[in-house]
Protein backbone atom coordinates (compact mmCIF):
# COMPACT_ATOMS: atom_id res chain seq x y z
CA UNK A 1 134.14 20.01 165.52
CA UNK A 2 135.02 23.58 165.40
CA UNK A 3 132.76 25.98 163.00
CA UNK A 4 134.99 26.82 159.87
CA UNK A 5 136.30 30.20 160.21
CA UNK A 6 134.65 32.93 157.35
CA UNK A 7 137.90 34.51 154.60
CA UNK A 8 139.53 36.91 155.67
CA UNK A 9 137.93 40.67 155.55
CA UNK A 10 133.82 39.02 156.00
CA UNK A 11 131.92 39.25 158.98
CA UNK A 12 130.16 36.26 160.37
CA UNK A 13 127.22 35.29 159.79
CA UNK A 14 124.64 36.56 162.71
CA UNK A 15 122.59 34.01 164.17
CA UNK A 16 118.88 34.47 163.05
CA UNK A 17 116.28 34.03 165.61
CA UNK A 18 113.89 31.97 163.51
CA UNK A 19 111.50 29.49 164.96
CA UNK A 20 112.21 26.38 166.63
CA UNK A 21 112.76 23.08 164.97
CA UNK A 22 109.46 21.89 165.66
CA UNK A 23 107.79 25.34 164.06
CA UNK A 24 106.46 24.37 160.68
CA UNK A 25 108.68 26.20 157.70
CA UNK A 26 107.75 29.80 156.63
CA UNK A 27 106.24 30.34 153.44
CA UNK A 28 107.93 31.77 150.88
CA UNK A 29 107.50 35.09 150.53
CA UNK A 30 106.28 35.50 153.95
CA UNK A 31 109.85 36.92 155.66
CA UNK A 32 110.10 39.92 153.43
CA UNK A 33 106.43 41.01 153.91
CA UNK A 34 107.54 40.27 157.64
CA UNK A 35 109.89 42.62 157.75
CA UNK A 36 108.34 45.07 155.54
CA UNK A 37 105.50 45.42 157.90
CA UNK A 38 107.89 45.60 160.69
CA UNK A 39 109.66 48.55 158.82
CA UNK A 40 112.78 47.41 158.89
CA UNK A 41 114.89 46.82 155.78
CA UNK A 42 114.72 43.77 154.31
CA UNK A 43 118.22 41.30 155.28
CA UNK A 44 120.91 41.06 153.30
CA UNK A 45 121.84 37.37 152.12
CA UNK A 46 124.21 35.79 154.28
CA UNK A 47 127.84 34.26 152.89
CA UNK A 48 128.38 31.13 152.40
CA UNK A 49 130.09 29.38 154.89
CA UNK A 50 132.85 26.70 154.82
CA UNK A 51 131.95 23.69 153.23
CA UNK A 52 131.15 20.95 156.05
CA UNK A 53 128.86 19.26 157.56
CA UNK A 54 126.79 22.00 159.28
CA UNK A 55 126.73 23.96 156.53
CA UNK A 56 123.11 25.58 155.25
CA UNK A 57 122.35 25.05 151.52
CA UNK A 58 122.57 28.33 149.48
CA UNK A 59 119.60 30.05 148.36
CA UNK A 60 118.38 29.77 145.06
CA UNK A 61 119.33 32.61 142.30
CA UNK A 62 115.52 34.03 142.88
CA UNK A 63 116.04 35.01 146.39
CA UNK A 64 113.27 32.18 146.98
CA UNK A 65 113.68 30.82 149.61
CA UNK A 66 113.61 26.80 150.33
CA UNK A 67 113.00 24.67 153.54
CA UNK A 68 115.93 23.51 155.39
CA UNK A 69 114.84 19.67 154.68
CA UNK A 70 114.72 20.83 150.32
CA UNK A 71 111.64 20.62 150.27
CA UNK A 72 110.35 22.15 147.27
CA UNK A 73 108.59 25.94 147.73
CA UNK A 74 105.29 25.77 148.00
CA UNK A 75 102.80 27.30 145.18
CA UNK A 76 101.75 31.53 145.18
CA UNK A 77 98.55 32.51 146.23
CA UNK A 78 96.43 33.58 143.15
CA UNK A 79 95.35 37.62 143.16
CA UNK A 80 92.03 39.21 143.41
CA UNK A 81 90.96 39.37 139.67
CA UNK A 82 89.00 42.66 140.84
CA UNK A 83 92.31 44.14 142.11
CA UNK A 84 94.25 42.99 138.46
CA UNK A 85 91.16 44.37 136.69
CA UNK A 86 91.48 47.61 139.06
CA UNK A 87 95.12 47.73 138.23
CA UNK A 88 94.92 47.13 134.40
CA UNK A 89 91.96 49.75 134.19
CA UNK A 90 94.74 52.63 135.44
CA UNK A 91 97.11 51.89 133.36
CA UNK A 92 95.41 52.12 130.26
CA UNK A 93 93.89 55.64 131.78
CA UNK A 94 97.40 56.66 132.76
CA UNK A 95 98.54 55.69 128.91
CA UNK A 96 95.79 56.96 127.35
CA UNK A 97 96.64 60.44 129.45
CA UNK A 98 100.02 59.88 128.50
CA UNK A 99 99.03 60.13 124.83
CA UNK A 100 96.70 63.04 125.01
CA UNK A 101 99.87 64.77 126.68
CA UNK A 102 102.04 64.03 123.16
CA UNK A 103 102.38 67.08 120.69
CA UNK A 104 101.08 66.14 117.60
CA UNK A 105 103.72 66.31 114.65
CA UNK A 106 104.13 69.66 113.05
CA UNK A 107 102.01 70.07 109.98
CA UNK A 108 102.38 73.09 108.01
CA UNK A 109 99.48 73.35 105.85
CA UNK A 110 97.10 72.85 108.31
CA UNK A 111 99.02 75.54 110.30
CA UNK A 112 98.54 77.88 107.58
CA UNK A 113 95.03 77.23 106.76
CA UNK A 114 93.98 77.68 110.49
CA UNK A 115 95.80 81.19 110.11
CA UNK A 116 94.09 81.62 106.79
CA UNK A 117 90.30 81.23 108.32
CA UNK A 118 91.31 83.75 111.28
CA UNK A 119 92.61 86.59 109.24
CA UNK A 120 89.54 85.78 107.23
CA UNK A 121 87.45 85.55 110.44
CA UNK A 122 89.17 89.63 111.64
CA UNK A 123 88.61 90.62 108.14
CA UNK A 124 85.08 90.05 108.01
CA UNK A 125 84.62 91.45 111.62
CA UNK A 126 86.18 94.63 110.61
CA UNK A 127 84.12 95.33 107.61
CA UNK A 128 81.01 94.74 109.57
CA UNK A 129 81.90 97.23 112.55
CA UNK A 130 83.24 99.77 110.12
CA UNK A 131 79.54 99.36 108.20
CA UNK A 132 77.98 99.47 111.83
CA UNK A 133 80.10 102.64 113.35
CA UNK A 134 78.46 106.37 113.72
CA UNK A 135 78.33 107.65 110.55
CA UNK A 136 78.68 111.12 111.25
CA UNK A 137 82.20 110.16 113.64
CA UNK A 138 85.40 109.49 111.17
CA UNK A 139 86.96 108.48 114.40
CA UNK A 140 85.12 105.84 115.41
CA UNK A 141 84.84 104.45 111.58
CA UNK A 142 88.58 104.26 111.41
CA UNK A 143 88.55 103.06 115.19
CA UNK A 144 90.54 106.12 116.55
CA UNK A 145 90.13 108.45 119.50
CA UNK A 146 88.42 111.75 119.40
CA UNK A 147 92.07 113.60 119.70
CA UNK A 148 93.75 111.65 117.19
CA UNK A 149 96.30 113.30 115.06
CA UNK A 150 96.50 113.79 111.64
CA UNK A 151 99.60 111.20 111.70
CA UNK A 152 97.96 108.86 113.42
CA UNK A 153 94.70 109.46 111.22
CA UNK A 154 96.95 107.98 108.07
CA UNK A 155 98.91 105.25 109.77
CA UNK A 156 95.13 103.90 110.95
CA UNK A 157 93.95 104.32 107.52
CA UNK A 158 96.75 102.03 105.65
CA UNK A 159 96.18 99.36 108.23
CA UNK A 160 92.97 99.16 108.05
CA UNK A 161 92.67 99.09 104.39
CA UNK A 162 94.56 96.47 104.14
CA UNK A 163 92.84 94.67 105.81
CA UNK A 164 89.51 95.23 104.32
CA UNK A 165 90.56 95.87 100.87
CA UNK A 166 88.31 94.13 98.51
CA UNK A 167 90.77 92.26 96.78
CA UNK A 168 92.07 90.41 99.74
CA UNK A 169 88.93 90.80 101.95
CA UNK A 170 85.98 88.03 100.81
CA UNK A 171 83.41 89.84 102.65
CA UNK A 172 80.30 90.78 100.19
CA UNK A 173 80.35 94.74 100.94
CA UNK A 174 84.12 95.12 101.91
CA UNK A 175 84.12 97.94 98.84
CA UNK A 176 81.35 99.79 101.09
CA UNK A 177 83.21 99.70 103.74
CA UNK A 178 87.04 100.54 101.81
CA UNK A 179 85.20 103.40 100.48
CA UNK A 180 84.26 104.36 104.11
CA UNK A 181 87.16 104.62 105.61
CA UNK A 182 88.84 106.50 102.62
CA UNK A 183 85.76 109.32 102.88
CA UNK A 184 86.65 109.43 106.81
CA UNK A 185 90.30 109.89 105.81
CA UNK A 186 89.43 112.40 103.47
CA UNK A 187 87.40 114.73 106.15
CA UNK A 188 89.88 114.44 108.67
CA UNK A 189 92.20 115.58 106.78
CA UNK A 190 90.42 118.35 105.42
CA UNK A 191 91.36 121.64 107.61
CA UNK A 192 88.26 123.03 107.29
CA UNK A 193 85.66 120.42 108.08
CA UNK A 194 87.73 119.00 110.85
CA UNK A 195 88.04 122.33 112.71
CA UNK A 196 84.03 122.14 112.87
CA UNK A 197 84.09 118.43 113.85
CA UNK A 198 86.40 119.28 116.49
CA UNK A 199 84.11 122.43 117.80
CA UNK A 200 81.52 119.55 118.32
CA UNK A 201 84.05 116.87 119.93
CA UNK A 202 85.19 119.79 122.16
CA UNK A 203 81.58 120.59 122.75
CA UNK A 204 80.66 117.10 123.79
CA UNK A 205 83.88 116.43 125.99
CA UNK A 206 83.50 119.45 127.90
CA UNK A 207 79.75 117.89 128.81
CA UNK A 208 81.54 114.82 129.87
CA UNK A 209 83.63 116.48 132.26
CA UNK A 210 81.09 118.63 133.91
CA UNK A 211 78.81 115.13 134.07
CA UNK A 212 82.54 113.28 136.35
CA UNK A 213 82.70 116.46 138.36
CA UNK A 214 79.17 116.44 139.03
CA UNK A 215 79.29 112.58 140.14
CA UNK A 216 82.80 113.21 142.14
CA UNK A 217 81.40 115.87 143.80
CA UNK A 218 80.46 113.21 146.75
CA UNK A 219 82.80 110.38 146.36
CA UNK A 220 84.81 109.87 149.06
CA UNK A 221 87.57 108.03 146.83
CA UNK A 222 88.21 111.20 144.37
CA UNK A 223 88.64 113.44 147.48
CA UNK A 224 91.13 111.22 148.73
CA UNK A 225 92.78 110.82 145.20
CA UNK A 226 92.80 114.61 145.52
CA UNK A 227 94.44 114.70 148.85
CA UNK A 228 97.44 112.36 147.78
CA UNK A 229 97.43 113.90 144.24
CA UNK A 230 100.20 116.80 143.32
CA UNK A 231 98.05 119.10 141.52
CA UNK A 232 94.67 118.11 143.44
CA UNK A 233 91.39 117.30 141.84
CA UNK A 234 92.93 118.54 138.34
CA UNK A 235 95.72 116.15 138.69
CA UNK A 236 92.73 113.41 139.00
CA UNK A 237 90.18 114.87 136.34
CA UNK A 238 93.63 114.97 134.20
CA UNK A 239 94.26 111.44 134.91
CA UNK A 240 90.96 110.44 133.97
CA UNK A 241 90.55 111.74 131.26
CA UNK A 242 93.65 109.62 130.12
CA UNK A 243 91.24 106.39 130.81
CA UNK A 244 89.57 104.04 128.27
CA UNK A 245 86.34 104.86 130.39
CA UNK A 246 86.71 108.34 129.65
CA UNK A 247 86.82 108.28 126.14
CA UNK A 248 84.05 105.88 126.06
CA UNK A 249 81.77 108.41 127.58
CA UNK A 250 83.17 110.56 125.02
CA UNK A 251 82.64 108.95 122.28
CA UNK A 252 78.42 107.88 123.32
CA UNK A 253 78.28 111.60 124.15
CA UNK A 254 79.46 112.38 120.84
CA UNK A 255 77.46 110.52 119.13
CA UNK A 256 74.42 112.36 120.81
CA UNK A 257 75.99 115.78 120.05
CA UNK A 258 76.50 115.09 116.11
CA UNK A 259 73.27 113.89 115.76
CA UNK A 260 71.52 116.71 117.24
CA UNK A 261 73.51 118.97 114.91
CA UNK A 262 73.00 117.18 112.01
CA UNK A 263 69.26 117.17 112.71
CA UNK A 264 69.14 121.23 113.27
CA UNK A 265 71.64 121.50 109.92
CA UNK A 266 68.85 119.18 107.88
CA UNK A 267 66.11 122.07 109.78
CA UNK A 268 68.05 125.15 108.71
CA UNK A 269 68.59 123.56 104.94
CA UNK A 270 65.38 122.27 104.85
CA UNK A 271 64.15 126.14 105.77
CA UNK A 272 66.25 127.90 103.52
CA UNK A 273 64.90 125.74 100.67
CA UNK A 274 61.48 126.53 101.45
CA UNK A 275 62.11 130.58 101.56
CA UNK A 276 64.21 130.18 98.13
CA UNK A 277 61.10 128.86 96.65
CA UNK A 278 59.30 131.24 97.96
CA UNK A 279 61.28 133.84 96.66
CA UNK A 280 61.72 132.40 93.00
CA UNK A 281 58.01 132.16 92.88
CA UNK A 282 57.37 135.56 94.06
CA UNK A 283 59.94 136.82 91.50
CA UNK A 284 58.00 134.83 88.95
CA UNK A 285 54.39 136.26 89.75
CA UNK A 286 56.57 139.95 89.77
CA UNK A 287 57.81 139.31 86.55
CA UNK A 288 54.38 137.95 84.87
CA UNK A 289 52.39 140.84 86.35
CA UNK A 290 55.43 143.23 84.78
CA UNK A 291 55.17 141.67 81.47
CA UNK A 292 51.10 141.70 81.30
CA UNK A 293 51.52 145.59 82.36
CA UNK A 294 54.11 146.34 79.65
CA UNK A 295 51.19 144.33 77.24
CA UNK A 296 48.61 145.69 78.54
CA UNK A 297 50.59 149.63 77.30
CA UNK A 298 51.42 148.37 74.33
CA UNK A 299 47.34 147.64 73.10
CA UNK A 300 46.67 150.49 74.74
CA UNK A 301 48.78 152.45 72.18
CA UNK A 302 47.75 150.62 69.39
CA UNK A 303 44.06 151.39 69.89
CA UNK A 304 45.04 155.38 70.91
CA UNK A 305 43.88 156.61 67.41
CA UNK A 306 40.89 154.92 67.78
CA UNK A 307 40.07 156.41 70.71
CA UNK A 308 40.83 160.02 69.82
CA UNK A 309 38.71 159.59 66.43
CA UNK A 310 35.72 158.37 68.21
CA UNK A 311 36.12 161.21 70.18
CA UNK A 312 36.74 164.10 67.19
CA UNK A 313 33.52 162.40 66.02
CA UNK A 314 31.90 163.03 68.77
CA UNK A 315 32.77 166.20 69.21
CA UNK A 316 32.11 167.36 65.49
CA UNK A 317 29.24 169.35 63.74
CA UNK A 318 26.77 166.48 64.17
CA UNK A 319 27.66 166.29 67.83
CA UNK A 320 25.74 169.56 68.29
CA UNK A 321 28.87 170.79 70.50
CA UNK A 322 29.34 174.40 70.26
CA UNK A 323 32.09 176.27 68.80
CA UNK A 324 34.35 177.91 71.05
CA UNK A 325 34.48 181.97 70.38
CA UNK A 326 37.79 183.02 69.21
CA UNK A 327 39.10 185.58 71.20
CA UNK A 328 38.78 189.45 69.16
CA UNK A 329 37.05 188.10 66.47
CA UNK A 330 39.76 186.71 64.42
CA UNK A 331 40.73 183.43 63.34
CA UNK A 332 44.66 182.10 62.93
CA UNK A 333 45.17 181.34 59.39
CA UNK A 334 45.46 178.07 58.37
CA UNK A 335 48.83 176.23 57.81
CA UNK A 336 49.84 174.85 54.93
CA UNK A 337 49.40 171.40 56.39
CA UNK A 338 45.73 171.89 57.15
CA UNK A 339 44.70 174.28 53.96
CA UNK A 340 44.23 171.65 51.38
CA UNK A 341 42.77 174.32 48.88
CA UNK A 342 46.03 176.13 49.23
CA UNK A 343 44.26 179.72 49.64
CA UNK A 344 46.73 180.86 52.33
CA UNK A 345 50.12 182.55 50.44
CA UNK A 346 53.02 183.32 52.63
CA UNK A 347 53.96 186.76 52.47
CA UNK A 348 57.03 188.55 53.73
CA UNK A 349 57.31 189.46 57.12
CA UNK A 350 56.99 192.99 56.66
CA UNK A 351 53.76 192.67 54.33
CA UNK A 352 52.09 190.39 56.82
CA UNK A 353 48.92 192.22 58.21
CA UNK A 354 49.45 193.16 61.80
CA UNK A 355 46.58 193.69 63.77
CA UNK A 356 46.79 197.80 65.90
CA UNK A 357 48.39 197.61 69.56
CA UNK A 358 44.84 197.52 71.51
CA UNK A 359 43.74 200.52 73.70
CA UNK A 360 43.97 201.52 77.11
CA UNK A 361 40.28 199.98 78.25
CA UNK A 362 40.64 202.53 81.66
CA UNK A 363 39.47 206.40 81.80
CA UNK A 364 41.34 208.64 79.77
CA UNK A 365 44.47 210.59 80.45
CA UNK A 366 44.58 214.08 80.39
CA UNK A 367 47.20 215.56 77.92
CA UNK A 368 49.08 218.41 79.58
CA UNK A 369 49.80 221.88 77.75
């Protein structure tokens, strides 16, 4: 009987090579692995063929397959439960990875109270470095370079007090350190005392430069920054001194410069204290030994008529002194003050007694006829 012929546009069926009639049946499951192992791809299902006697029973809906005799399929093997613990144990780390992976929903008021505690956090940490900075450097209070401008002086100063400004700031001295920075606004703006900060900054930078050229002198990598430089070593010193190292030198060297200026401006002060006290107390002891002179002149001219009529009383009739001759024998008359008895009578100049012209005492002249 002739083998029914497949419908028109299939290909027949190929023949399989499987084992011999007297070969036990294979197990199900076992030609997939087979071929799996072989590396092959696994076979497609064949058509079915004519209906007839030679025809092979269609496989089952499962792609399990059956014995040729229907036999039914024999039972699976049971797995390793160390393998399906294995398994299970990295899935649930694979899920629970999975889930660590997931963004948490969006929650707003936790949002803004993490932002709340770190602007709380910077606000704190800025009143303590301002408290901590060089107190004789408005620079470094406000957290400014040594060359800052007066422009960039006030657009430091309103961001920084806003954020330590005591009414938004919860720190326990943020006043101290509000009324900081507004004193270091206030110098740098002054014209006067920042052109004598500035002498000192200038003073302290120029050490810092002679302090690189004295290290570069011998470096082998600033000579041959020099070489591909334009302007040489100035083109390098310039470009350094553009660095965050450089003005970090400059500011520690500053710091070393204001203090030792401060500490000869508290010498001088302290000396010129000591010499005006000095003078105000010479001045006093002038003035007390001026006053106890001009005292001293004033008793002495009370007691003055004492002392001349001690004196008259000495020299009087009981003394024993004796009298002074008058000169010719005559004695002035008394005046009217001193005559109490009143004896002496003015007279008119012409009837007032005038003694004669005295004589020649020398030899006598002879008279001439």
């Amino acid at each position: 009987m002739e083998d029914a012929q497949p419908p028109n546009g299939a290909q027949p069926p190929l023949p399989s090579a499987g084992p011999s009639p007297e070969a036990p049946p294979p197990l199900p499951g076992a030609e997939p692995v087979a071929a799996a192992a072989a590396g092959a791809a696994p076979a497609a299902p064949a058509a079915p063929a004519a209906a007839g006697d030679n025809a092979a029973p269609p496989l089952p809906a499962d792609g399990v397959g059956v014995s040729p005799t229907g036999a039914p399929p024999l039972p699976e093997e049971e797995e390793d439960p160390l393998v399906v613990a294995e398994r299970e144990r990295e899935a649930a780390e694979k899920a629970k990875e999975a889930e660590s992976l997931q963004i948490p929903p969006y929650d707003e008021e936790a949002l803004k109270e993490f932002y709340t505690d770190l602007k709380d956090a910077e606000r704190e940490g800025e009143v303590n470095r301002i408290l901590s900075a060089f107190k004789l450097n408005p620079f470094e209070q406000l957290n400014l370079h040594n060359d800052a401008t007066n422009e960039e002086v006030r657009r430091q100063y309103r961001k920084v007090s806003l954020m330590v400004h005591p009414d938004k700031c919860k720190h326990a001295r943020a006043k101290d350190a509000f009324e900081v920075i507004g004193a270091a606004q206030k110098e740098l703006l002054d014209e006067e005392k920042r052109v004598k900060l500035v002498f000192l900054l200038q003073h302290a930078k120029e050490e810092v430069k002679k302090d690189w050229k004295k290290a570069a002198k011998g470096d082998a990598a600033v000579r041959l920054a020099a070489l591909m430089d334009e302007d040489g070593k100035q083109g390098v010193a310039a470009a350094f001194e553009q660095t965050d190292e450089f003005h970090e030198q400059w500011r520690i060297k500053a710091r070393d410069v204001l203090a030792r200026a401060e500490w000869r401006r508290r010498k001088l002060t302290k000396r010129i204290g000591e010499e005006t006290e000095r003078a105000k107390e010479e001045f006093k002891e002038e003035k007390a030994a001026a006053k106890q002179k001009v005292q001293h002149e004033k008793a002495w001219e009370k007691t003055r008529e004492e002392r001349v009529g001690s004196w008259r009383d000495f020299v009087g009739p009981k003394g024993g002194a004796k009298k002074q001759k008058t000169l010719g024998g005559l004695k002035p008359p008394k005046s009217k003050e001193s005559d109490s008895e009143r004896r002496y009578i003015q007279r008119p100049t012409g009837e007032q007694f005038r003694p004669p012209p005295m004589k020649h005492a020398g030899p006598k002249r002879e008279e001439k006829d």
